[in-house]
Protein backbone atom coordinates (compact mmCIF):
# COMPACT_ATOMS: atom_id res chain seq x y z
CA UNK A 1 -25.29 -11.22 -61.74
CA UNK A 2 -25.31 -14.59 -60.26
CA UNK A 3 -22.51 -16.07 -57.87
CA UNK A 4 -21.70 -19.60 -56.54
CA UNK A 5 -20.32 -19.42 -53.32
CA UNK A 6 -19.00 -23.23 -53.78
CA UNK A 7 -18.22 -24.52 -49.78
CA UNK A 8 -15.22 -27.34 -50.32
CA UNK A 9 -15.52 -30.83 -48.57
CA UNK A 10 -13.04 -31.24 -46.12
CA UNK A 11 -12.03 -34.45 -43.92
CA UNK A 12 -14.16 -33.65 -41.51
CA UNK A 13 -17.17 -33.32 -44.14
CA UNK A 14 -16.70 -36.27 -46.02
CA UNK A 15 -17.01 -38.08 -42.67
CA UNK A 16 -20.38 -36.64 -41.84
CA UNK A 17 -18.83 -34.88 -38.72
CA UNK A 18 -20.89 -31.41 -38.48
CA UNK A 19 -19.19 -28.06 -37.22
CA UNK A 20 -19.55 -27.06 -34.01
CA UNK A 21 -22.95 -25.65 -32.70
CA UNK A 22 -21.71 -22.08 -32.71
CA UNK A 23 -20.62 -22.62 -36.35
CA UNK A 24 -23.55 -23.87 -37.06
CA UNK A 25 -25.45 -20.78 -35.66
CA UNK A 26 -23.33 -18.50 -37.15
CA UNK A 27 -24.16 -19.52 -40.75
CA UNK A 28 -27.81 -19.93 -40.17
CA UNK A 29 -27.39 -16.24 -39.14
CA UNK A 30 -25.13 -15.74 -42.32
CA UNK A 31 -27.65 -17.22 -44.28
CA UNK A 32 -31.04 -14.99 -43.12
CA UNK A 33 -28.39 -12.34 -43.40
CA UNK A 34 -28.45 -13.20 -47.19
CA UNK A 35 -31.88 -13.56 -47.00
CA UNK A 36 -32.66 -10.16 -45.54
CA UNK A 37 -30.41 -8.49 -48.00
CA UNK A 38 -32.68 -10.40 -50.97
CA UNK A 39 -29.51 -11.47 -52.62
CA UNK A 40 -29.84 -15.48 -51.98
CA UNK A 41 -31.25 -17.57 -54.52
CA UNK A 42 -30.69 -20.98 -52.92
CA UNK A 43 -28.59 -22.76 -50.43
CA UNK A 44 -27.91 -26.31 -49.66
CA UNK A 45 -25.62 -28.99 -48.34
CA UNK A 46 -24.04 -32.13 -49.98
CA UNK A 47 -23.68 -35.93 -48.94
CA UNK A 48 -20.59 -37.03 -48.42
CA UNK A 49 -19.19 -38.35 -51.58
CA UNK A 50 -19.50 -41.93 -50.65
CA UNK A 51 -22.83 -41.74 -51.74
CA UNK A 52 -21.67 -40.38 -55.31
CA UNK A 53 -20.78 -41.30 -58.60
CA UNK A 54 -18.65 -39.96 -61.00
CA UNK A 55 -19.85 -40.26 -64.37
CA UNK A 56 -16.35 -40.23 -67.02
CA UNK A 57 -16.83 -39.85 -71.10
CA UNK A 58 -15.08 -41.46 -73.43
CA UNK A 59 -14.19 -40.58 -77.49
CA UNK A 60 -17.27 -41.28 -79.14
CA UNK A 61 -18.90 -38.81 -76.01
CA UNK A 62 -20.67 -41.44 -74.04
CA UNK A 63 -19.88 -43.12 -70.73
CA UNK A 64 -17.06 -45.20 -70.37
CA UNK A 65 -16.71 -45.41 -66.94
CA UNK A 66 -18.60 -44.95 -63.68
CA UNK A 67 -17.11 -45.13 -60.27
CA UNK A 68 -18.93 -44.84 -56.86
CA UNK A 69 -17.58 -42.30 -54.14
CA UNK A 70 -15.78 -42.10 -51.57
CA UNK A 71 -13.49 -40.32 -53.85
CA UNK A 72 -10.21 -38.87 -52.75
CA UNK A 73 -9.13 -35.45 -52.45
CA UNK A 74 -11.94 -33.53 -50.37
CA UNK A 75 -10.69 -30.39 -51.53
CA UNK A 76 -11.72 -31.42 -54.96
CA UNK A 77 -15.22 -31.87 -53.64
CA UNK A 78 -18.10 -30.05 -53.12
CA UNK A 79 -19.77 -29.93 -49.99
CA UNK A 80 -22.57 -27.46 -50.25
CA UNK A 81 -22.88 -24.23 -52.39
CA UNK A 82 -25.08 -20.98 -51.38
CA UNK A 83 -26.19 -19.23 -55.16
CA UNK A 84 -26.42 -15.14 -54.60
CA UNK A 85 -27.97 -12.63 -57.25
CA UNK A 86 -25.88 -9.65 -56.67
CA UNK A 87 -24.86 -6.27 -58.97
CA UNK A 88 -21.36 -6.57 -58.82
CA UNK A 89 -18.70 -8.93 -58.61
CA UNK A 90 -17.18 -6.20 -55.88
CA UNK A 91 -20.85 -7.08 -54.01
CA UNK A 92 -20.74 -10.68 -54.43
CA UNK A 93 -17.14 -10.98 -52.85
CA UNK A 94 -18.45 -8.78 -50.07
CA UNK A 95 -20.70 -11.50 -49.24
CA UNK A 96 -18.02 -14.50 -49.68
CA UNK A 97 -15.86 -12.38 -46.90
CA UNK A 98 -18.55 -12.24 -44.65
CA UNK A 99 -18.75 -16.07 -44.64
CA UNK A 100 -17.89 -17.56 -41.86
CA UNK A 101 -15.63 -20.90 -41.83
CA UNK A 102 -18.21 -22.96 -43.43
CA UNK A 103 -16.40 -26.31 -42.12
CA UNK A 104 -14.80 -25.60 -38.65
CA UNK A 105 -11.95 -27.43 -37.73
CA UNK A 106 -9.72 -25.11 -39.85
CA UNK A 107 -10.40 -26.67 -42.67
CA UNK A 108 -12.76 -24.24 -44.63
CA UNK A 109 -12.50 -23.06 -48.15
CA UNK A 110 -14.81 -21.10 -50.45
CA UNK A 111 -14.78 -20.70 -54.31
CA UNK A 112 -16.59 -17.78 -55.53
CA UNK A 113 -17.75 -18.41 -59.40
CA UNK A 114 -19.61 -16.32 -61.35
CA UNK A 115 -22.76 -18.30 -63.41
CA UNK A 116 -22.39 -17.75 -66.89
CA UNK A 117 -25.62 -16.19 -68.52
C-alpha cells in the first residue's frame, strides 16, 4: 500500500528559512531509517510557492486563470512529501509518528494519504 506523508509549508518555509541543524540531522536519520526498513519510495522538498503557479479551470474544462505564487495560507501548501510502500495503514502511521517536526519552529504538520491504486 502506498502512503504520502505530505510535510505542510509553514511561515518559516515559504521564506526559505531551513530548520535548525539538529532538525535537519534528525530527518536525514529519519529518512535512512525509511530507507533501511525498504519502505521509502521517494522523498523530496518543495520551493517556496513564490516560484509557483496555480493553474484554475473553468466550465468548458480548460484554463481560465493562472496566478503566480506567493500564495497565501502556508498551511494550504505543500512543502515536501516522503512516498512509503508499507502493508498496513496501522504500519504507515507508525512511520508518520516517528517523524520528527519536519519544519522546526513549532510549526510542523504532516498529512498522511493513502495513494489510490
Amino acid at each position: 500500500m502506498l502512503f504520502m506523508l505530505i510535510v505542510k509549508a509553514s511561515e518559516n518555509s515559504e521564506q526559505s528559512h531551513l530548520p535548525e541543524e539538529a532538525l535537519r540531522e534528525a530527518m536525514s536519520a529519519y529518512n535512512e531509517e525509511l530507507v533501511q526498513a525498504g519502505v521509502r519510495v521517494m522523498a523530496k522538498g518543495l520551493h517556496p510557492s513564490s516560484n509557483a503557479l496555480r493553474l484554475f479551470y473553468g466550465e468548458n474544462h480548460e484554463i481560465s486563470e493562472i496566478v503566480e505564487g506567493p500564495f497565501d495560507k502556508p498551511s494550504d501548501i505543500i512543502a515536501g512529501f516522503i512516498l512509503i510502500d508499507v502493508q498496513s495503514k496501522d504500519e504507515a502511521i507508525y512511520w508518520a509518528k516517528k517523524m520528527p517536526d519536519p519544519q522546526g519552529y513549532g510549526e510542523g504538520q504532516v498529512e498522511l494519504r493513502q495513494v489510490m491504486d
